[in-house]
PDB file of N, CA and C in Angstrom:
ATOM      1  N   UNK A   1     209.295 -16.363  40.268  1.00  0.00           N
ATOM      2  CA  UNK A   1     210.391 -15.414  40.185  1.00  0.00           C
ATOM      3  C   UNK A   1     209.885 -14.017  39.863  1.00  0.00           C
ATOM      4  N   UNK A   2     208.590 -13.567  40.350  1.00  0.00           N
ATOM      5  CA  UNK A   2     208.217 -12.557  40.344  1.00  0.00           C
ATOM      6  C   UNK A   2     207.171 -11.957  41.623  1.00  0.00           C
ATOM      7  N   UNK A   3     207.213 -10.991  41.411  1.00  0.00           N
ATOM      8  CA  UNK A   3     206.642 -10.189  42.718  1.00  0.00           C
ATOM      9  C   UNK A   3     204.853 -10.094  42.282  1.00  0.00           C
ATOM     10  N   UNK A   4     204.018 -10.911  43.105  1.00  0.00           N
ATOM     11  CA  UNK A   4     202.736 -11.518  43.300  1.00  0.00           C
ATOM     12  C   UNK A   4     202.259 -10.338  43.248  1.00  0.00           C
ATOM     13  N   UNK A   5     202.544  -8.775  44.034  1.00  0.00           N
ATOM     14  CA  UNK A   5     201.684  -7.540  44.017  1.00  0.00           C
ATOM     15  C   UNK A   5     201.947  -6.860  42.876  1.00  0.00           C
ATOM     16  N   UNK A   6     203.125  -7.340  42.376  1.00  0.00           N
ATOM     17  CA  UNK A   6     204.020  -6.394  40.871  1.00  0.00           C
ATOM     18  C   UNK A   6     202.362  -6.813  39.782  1.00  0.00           C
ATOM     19  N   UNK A   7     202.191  -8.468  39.964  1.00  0.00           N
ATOM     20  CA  UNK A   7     201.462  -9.056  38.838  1.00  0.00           C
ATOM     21  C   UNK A   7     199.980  -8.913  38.999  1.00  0.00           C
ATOM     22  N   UNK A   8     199.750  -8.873  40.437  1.00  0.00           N
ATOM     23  CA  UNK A   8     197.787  -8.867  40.539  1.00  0.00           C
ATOM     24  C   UNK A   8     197.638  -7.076  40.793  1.00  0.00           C
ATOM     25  N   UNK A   9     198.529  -6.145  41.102  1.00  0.00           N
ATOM     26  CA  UNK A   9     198.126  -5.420  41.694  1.00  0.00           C
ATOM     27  C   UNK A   9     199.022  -4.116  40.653  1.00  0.00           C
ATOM     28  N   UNK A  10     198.921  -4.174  40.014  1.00  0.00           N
ATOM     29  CA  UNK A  10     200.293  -3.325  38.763  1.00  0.00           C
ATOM     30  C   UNK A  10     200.236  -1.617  39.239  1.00  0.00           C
ATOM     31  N   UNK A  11     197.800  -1.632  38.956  1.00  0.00           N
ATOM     32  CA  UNK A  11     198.357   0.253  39.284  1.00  0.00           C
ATOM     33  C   UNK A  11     198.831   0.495  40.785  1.00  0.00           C
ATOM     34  N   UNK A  12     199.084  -0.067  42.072  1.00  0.00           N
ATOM     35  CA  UNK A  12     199.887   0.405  43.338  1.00  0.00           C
ATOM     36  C   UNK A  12     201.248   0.689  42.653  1.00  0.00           C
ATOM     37  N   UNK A  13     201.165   2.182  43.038  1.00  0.00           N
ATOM     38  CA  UNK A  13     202.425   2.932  42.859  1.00  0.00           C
ATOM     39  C   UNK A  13     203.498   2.380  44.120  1.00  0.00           C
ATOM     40  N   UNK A  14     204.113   1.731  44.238  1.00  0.00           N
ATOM     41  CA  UNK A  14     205.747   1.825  44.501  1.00  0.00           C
ATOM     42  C   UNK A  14     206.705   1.112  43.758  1.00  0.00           C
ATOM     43  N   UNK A  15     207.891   1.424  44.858  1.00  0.00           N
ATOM     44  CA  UNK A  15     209.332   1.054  43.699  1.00  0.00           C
ATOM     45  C   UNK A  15     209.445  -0.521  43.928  1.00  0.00           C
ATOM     46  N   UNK A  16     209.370  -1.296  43.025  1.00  0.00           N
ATOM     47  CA  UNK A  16     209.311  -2.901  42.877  1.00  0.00           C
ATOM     48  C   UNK A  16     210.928  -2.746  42.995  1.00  0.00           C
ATOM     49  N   UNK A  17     211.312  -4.304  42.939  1.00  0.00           N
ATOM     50  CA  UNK A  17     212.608  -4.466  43.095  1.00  0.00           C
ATOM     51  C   UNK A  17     212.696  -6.119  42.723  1.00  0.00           C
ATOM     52  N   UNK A  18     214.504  -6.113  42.373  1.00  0.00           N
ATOM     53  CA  UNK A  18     214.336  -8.035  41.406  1.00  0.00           C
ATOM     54  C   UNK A  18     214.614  -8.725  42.639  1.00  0.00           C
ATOM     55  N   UNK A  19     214.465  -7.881  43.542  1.00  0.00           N
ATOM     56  CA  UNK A  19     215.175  -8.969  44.964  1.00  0.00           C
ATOM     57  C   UNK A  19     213.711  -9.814  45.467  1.00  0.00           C
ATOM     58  N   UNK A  20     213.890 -11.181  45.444  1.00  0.00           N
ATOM     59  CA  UNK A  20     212.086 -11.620  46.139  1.00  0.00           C
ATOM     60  C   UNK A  20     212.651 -12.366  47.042  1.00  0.00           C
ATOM     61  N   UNK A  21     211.635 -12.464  48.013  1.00  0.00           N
ATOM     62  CA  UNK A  21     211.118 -12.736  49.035  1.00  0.00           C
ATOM     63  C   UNK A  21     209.757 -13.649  49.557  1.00  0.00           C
ATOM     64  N   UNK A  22     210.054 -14.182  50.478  1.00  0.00           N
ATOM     65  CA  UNK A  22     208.944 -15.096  50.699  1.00  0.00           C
ATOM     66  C   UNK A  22     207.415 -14.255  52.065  1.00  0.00           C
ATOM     67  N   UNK A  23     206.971 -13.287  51.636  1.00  0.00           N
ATOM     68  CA  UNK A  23     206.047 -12.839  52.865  1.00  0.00           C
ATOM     69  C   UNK A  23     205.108 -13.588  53.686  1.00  0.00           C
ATOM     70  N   UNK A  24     205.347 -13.289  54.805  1.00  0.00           N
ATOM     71  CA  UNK A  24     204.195 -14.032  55.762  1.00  0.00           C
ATOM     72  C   UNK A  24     202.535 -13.301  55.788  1.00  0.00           C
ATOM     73  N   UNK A  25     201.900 -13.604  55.113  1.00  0.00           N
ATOM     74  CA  UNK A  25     201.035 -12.791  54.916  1.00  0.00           C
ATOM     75  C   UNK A  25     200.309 -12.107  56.324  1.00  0.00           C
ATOM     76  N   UNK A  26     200.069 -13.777  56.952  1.00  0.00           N
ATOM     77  CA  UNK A  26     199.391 -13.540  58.571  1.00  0.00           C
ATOM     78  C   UNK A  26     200.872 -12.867  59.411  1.00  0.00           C
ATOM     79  N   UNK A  27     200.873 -11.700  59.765  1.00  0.00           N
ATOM     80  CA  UNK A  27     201.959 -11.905  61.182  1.00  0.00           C
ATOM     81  C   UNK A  27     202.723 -13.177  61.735  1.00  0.00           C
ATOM     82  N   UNK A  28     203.716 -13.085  61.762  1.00  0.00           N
ATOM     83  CA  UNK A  28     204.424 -14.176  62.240  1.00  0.00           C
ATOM     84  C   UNK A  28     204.900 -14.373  63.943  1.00  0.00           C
ATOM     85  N   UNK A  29     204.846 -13.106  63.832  1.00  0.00           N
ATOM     86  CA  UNK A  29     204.699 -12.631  65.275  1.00  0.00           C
ATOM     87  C   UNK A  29     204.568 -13.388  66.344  1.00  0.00           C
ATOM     88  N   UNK A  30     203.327 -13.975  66.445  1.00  0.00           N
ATOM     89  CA  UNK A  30     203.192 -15.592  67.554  1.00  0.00           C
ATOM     90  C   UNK A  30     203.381 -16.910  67.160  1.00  0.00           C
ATOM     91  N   UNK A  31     204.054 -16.753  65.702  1.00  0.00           N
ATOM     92  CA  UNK A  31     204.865 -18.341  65.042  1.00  0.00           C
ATOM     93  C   UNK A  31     203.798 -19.268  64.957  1.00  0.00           C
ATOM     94  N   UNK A  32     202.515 -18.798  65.091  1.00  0.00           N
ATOM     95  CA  UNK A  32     201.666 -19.882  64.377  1.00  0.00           C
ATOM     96  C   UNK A  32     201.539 -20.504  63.194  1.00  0.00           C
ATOM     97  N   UNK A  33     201.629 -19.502  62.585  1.00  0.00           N
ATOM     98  CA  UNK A  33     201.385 -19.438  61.229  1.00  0.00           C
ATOM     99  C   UNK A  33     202.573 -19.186  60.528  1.00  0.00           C
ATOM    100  N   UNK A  34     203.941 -19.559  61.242  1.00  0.00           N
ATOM    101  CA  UNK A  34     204.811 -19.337  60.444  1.00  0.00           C
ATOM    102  C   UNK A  34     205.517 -19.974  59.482  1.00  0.00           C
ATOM    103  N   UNK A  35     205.146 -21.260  59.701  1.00  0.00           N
ATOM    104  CA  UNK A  35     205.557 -22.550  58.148  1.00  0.00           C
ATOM    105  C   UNK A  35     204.427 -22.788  57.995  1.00  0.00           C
ATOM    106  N   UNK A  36     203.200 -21.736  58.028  1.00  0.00           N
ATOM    107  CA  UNK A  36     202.181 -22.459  57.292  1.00  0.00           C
ATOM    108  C   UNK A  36     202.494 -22.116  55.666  1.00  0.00           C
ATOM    109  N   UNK A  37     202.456 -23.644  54.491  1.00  0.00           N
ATOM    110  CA  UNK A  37     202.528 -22.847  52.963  1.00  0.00           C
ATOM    111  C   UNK A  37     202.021 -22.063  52.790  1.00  0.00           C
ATOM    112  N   UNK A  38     200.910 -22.150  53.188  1.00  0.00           N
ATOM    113  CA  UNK A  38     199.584 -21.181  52.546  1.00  0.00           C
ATOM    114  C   UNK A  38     199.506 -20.117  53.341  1.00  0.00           C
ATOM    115  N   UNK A  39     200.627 -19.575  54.069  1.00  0.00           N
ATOM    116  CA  UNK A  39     200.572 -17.913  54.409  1.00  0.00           C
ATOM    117  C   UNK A  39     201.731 -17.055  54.129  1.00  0.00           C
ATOM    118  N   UNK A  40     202.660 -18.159  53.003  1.00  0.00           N
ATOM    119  CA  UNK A  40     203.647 -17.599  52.034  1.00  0.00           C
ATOM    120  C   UNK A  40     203.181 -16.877  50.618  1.00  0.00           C
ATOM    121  N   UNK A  41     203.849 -15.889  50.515  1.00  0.00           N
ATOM    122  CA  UNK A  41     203.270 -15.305  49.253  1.00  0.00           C
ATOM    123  C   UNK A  41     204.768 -14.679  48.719  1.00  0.00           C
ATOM    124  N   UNK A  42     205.270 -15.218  47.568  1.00  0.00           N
ATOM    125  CA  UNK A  42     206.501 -13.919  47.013  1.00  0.00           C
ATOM    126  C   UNK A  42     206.209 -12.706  46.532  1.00  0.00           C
ATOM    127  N   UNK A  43     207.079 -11.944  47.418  1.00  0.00           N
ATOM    128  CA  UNK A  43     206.900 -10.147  47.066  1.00  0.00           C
ATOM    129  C   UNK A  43     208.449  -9.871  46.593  1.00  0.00           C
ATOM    130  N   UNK A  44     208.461  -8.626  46.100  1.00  0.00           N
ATOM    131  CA  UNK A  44     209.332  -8.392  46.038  1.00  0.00           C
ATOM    132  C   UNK A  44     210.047  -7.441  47.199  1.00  0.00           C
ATOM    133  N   UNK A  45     211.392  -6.903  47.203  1.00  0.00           N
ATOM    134  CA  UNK A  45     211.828  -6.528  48.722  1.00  0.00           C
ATOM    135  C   UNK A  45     211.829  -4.949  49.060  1.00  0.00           C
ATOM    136  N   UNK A  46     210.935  -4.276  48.030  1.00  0.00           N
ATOM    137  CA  UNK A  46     210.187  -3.203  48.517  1.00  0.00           C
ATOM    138  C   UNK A  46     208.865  -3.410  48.616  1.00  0.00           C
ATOM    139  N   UNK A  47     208.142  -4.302  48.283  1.00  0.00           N
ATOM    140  CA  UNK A  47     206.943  -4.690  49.007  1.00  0.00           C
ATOM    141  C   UNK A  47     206.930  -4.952  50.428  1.00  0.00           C
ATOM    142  N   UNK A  48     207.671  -5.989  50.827  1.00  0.00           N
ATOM    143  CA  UNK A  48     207.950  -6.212  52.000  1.00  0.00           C
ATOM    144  C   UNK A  48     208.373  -4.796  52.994  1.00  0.00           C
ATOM    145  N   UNK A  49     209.211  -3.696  52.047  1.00  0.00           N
ATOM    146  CA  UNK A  49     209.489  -3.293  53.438  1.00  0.00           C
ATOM    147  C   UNK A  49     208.279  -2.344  53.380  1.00  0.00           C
ATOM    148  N   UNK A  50     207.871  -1.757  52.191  1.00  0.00           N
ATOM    149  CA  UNK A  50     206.768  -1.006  52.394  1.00  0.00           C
ATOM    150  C   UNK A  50     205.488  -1.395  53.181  1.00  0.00           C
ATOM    151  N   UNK A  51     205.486  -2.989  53.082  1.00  0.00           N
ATOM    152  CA  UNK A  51     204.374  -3.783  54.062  1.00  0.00           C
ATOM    153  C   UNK A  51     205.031  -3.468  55.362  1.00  0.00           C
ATOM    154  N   UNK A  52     206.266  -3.324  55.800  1.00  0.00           N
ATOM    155  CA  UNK A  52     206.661  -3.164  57.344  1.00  0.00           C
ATOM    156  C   UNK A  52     206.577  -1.540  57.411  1.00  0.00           C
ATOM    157  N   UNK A  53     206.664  -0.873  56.993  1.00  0.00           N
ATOM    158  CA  UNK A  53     206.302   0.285  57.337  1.00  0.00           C
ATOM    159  C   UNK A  53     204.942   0.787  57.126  1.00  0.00           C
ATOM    160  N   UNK A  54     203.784  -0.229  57.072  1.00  0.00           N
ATOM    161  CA  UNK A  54     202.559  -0.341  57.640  1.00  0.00           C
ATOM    162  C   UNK A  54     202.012   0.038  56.194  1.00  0.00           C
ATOM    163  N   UNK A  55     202.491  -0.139  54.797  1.00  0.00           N
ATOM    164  CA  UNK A  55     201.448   1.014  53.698  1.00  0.00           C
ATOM    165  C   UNK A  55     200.357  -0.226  53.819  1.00  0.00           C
ATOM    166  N   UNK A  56     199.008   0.376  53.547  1.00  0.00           N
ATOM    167  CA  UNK A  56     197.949  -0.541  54.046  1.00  0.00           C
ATOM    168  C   UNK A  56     197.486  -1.063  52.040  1.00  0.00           C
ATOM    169  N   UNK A  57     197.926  -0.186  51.649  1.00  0.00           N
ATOM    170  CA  UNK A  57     197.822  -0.832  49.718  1.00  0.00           C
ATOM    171  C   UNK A  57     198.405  -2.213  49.914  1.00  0.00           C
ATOM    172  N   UNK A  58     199.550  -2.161  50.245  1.00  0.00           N
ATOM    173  CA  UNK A  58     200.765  -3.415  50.248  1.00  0.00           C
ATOM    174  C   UNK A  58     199.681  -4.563  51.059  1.00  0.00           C
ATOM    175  N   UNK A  59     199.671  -4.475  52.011  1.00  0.00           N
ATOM    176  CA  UNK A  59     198.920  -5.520  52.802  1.00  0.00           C
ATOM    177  C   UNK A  59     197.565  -6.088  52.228  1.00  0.00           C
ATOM    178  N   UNK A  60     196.868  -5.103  51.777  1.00  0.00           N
ATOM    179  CA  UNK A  60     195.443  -5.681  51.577  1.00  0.00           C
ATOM    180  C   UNK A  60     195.839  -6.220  49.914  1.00  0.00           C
ATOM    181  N   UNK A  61     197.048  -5.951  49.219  1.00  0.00           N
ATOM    182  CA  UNK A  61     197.016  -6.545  48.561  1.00  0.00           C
ATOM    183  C   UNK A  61     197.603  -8.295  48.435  1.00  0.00           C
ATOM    184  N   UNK A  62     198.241  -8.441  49.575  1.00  0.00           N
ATOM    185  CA  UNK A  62     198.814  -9.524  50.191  1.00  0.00           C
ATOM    186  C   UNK A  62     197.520 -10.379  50.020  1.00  0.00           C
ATOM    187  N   UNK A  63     196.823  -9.770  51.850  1.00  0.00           N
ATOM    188  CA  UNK A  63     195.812 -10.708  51.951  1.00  0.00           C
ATOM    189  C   UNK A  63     194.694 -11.232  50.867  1.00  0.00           C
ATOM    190  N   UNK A  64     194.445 -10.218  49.784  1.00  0.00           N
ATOM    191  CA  UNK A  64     193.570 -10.427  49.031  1.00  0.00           C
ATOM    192  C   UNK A  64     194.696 -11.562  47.774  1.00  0.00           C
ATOM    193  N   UNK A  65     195.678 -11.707  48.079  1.00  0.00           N
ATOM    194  CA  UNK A  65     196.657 -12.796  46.984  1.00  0.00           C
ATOM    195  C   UNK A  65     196.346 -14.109  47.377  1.00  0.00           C
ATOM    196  N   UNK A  66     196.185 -13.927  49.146  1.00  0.00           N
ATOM    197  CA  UNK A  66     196.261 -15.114  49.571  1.00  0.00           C
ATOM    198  C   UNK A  66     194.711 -16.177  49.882  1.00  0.00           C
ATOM    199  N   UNK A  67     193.822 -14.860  49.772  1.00  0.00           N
ATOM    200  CA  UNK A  67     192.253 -15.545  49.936  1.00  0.00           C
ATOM    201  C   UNK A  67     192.061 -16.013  48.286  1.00  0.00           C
ATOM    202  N   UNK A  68     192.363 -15.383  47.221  1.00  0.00           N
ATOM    203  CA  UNK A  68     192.574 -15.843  46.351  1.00  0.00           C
ATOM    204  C   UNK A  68     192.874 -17.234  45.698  1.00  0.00           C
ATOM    205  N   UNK A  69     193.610 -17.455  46.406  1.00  0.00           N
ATOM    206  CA  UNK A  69     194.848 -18.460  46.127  1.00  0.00           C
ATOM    207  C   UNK A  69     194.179 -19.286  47.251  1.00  0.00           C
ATOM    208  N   UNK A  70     193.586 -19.777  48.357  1.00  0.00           N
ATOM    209  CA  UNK A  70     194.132 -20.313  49.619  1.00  0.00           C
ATOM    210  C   UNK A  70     192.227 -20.487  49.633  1.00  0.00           C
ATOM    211  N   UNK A  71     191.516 -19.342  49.244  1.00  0.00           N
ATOM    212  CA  UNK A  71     190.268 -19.443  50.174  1.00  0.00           C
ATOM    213  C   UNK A  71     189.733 -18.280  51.181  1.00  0.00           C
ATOM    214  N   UNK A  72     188.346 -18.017  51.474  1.00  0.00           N
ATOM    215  CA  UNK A  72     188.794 -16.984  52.322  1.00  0.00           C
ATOM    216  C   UNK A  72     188.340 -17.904  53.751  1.00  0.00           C
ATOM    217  N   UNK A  73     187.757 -18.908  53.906  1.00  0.00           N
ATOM    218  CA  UNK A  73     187.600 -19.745  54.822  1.00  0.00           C
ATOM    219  C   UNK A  73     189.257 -20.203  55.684  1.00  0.00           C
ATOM    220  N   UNK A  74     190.186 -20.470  54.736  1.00  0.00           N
ATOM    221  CA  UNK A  74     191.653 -20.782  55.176  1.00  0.00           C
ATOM    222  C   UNK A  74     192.299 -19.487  55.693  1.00  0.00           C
ATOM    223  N   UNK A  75     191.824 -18.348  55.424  1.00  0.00           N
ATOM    224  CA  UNK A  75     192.639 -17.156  55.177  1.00  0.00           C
ATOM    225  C   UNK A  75     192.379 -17.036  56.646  1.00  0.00           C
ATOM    226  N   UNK A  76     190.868 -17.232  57.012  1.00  0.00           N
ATOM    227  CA  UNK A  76     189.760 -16.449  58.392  1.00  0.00           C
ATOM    228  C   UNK A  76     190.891 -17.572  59.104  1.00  0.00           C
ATOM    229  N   UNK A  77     190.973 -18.955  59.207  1.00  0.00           N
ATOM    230  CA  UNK A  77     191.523 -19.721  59.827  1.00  0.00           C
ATOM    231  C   UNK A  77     192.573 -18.778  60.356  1.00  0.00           C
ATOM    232  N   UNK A  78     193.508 -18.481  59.179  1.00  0.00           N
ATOM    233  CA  UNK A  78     194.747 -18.172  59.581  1.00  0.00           C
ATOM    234  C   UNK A  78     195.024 -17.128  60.362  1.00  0.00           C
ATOM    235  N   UNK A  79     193.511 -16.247  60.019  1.00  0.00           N
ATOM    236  CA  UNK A  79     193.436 -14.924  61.294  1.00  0.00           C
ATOM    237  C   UNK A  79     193.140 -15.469  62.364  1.00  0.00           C
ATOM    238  N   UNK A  80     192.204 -16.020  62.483  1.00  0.00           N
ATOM    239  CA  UNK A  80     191.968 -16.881  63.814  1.00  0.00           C
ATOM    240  C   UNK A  80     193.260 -17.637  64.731  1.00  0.00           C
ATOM    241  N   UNK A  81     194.145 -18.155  63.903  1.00  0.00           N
ATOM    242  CA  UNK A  81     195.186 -18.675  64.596  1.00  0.00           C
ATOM    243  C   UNK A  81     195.803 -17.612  65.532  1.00  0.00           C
ATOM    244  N   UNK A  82     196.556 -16.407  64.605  1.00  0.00           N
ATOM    245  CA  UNK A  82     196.928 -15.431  64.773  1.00  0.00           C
ATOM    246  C   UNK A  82     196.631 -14.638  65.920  1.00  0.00           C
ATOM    247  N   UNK A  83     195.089 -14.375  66.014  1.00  0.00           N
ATOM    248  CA  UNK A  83     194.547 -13.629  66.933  1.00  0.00           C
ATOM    249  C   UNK A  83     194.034 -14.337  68.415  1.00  0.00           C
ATOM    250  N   UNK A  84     193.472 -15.312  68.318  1.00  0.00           N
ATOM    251  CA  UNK A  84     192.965 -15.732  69.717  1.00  0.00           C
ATOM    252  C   UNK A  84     194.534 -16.672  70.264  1.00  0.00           C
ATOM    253  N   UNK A  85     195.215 -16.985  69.981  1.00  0.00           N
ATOM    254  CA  UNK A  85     196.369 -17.744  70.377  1.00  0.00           C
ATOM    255  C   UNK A  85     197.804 -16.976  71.157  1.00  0.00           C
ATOM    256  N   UNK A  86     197.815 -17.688  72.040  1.00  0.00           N
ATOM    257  CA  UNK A  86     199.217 -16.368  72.635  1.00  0.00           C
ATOM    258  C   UNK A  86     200.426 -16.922  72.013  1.00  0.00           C
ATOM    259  N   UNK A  87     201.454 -16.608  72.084  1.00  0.00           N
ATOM    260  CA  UNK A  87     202.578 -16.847  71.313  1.00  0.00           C
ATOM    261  C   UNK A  87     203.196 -18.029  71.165  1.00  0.00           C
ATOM    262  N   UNK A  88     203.549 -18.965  70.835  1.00  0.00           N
ATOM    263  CA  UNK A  88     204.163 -20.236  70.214  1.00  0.00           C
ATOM    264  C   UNK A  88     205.729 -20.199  71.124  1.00  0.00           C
ATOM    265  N   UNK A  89     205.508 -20.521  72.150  1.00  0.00           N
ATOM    266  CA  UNK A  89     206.805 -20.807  73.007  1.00  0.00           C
ATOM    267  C   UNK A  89     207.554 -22.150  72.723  1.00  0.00           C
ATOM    268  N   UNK A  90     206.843 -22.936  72.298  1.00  0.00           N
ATOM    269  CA  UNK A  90     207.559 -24.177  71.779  1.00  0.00           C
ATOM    270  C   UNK A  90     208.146 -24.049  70.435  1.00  0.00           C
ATOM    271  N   UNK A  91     208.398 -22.667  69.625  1.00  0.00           N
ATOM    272  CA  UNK A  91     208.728 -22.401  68.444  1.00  0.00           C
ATOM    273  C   UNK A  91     210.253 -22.909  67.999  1.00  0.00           C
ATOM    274  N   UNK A  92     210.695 -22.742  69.190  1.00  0.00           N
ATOM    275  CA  UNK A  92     212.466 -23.282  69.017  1.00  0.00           C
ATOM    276  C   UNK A  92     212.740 -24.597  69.493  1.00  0.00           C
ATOM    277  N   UNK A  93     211.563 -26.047  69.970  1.00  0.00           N
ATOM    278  CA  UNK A  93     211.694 -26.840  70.853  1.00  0.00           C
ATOM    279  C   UNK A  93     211.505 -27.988  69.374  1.00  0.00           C
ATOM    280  N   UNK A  94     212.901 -28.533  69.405  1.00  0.00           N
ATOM    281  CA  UNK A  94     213.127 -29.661  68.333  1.00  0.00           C
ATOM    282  C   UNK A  94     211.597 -30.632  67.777  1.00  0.00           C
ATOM    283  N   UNK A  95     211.050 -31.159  69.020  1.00  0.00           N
ATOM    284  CA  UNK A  95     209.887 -31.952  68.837  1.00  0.00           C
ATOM    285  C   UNK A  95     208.736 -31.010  67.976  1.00  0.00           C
ATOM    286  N   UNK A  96     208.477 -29.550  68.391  1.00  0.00           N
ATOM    287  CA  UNK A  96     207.433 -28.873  67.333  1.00  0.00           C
ATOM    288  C   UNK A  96     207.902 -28.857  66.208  1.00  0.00           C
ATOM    289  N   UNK A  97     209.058 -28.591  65.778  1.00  0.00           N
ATOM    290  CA  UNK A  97     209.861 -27.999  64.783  1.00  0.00           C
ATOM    291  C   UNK A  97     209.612 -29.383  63.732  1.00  0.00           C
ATOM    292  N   UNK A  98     209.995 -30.832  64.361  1.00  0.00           N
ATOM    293  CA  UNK A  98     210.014 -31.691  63.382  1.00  0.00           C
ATOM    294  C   UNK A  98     208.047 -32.037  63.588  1.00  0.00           C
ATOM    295  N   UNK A  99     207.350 -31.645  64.192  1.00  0.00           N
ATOM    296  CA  UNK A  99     206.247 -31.748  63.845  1.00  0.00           C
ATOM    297  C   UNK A  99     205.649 -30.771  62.495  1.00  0.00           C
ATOM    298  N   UNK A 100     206.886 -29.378  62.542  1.00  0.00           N
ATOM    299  CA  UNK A 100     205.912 -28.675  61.417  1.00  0.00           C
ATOM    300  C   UNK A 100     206.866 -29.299  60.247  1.00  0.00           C
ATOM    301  N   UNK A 101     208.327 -30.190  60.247  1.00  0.00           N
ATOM    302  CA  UNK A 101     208.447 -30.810  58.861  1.00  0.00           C
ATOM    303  C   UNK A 101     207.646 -31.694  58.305  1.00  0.00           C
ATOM    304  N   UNK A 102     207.239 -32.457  59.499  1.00  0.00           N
ATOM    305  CA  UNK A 102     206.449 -33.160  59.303  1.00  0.00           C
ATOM    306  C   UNK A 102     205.079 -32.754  58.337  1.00  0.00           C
ATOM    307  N   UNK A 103     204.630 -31.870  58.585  1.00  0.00           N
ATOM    308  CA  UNK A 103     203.643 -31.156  58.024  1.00  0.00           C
ATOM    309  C   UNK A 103     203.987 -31.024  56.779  1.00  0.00           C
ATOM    310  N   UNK A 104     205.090 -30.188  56.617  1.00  0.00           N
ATOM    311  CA  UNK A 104     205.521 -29.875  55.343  1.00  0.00           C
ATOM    312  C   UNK A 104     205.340 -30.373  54.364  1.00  0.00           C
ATOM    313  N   UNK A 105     205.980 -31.841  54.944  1.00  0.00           N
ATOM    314  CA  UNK A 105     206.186 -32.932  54.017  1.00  0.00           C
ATOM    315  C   UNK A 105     205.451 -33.486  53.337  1.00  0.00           C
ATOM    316  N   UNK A 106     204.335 -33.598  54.469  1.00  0.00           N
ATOM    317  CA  UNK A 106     202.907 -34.592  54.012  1.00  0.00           C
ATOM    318  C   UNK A 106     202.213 -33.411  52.627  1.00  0.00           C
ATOM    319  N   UNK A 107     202.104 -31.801  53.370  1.00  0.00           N
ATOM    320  CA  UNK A 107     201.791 -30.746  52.194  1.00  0.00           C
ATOM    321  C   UNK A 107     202.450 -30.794  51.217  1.00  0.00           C
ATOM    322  N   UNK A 108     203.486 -30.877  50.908  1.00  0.00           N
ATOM    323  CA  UNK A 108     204.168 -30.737  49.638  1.00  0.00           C
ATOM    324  C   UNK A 108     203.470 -32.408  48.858  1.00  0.00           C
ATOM    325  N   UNK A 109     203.624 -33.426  49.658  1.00  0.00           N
ATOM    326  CA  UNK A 109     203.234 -34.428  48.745  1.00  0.00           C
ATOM    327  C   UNK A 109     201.604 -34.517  48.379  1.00  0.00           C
ATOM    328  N   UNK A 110     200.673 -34.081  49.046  1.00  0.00           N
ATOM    329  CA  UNK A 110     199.332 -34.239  48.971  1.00  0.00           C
ATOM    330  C   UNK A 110     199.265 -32.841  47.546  1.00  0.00           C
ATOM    331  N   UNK A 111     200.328 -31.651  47.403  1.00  0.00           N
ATOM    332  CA  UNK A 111     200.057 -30.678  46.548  1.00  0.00           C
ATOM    333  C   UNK A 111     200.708 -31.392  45.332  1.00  0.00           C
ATOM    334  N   UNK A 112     201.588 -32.412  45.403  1.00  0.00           N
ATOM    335  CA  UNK A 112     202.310 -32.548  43.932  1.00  0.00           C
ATOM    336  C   UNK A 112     200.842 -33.903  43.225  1.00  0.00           C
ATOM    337  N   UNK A 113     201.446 -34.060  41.966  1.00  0.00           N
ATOM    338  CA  UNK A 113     200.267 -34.420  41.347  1.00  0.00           C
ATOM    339  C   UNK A 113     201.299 -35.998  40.938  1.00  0.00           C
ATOM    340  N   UNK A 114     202.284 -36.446  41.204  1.00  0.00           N
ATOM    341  CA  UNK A 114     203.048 -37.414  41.712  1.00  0.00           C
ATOM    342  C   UNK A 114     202.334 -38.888  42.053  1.00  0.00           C
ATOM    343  N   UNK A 115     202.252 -40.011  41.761  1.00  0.00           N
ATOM    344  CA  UNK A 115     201.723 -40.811  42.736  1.00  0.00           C
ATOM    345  C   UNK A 115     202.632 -41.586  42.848  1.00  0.00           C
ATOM    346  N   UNK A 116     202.446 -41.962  44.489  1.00  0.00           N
ATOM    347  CA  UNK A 116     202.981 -42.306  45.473  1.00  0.00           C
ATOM    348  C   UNK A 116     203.903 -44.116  45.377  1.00  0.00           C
TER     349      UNK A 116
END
């Protein structure tokens, strides 16, 4: 319930806000990477827009939340997805969609500490 750049990144001067948000760190753009967990990060909703109006503080503080957190081996992955891949046309086609719950699912249970 707090903004990830508010907490790792304090001296970037802009206006924070209590509204959060879930950011896609990688572009979502070609929907690869767009239910991936690990390219969610909460910002708050002047981070976000200041990340859409390109401030490059905002972003590199993203990506550096998420190599952090994730790896920078997972992170390169996630550029890699991003970049050599053309756009995810099956993004709206029921069968991918329950393939990425599928995903989800199995991630959320392999992250909880739960046994089975």
């Amino acid at each position: 319930k707090r903004c990830m750049v508010k907490k790792y990144f304090p001296s970037i001067r802009t206006t924070h806000t209590n509204v959060f948000q879930v950011d896609h760190g990688i572009t979502r753009t070609c929907k690869w990477t767009f239910y991936m967990p690990e390219n969610g990060t909460v910002i708050c909703s002047g981070c976000n827009m200041a990340k859409g109006f390109n401030r490059k503080s905002i972003q590199r503080a993203v990506d550096n939340i998420i190599i952090t957190r994730e790896g920078q081996r997972k992170f390169d992955k996630m550029v890699s997805l991003d970049r050599n891949k053309k756009n995810n046309f099956n993004f709206n086609k029921v069968w991918w969609l329950e393939e990425q719950i599928k995903y989800l699912e199995d991630y959320q249970w392999k992250n909880l500490d739960i046994p089975l």
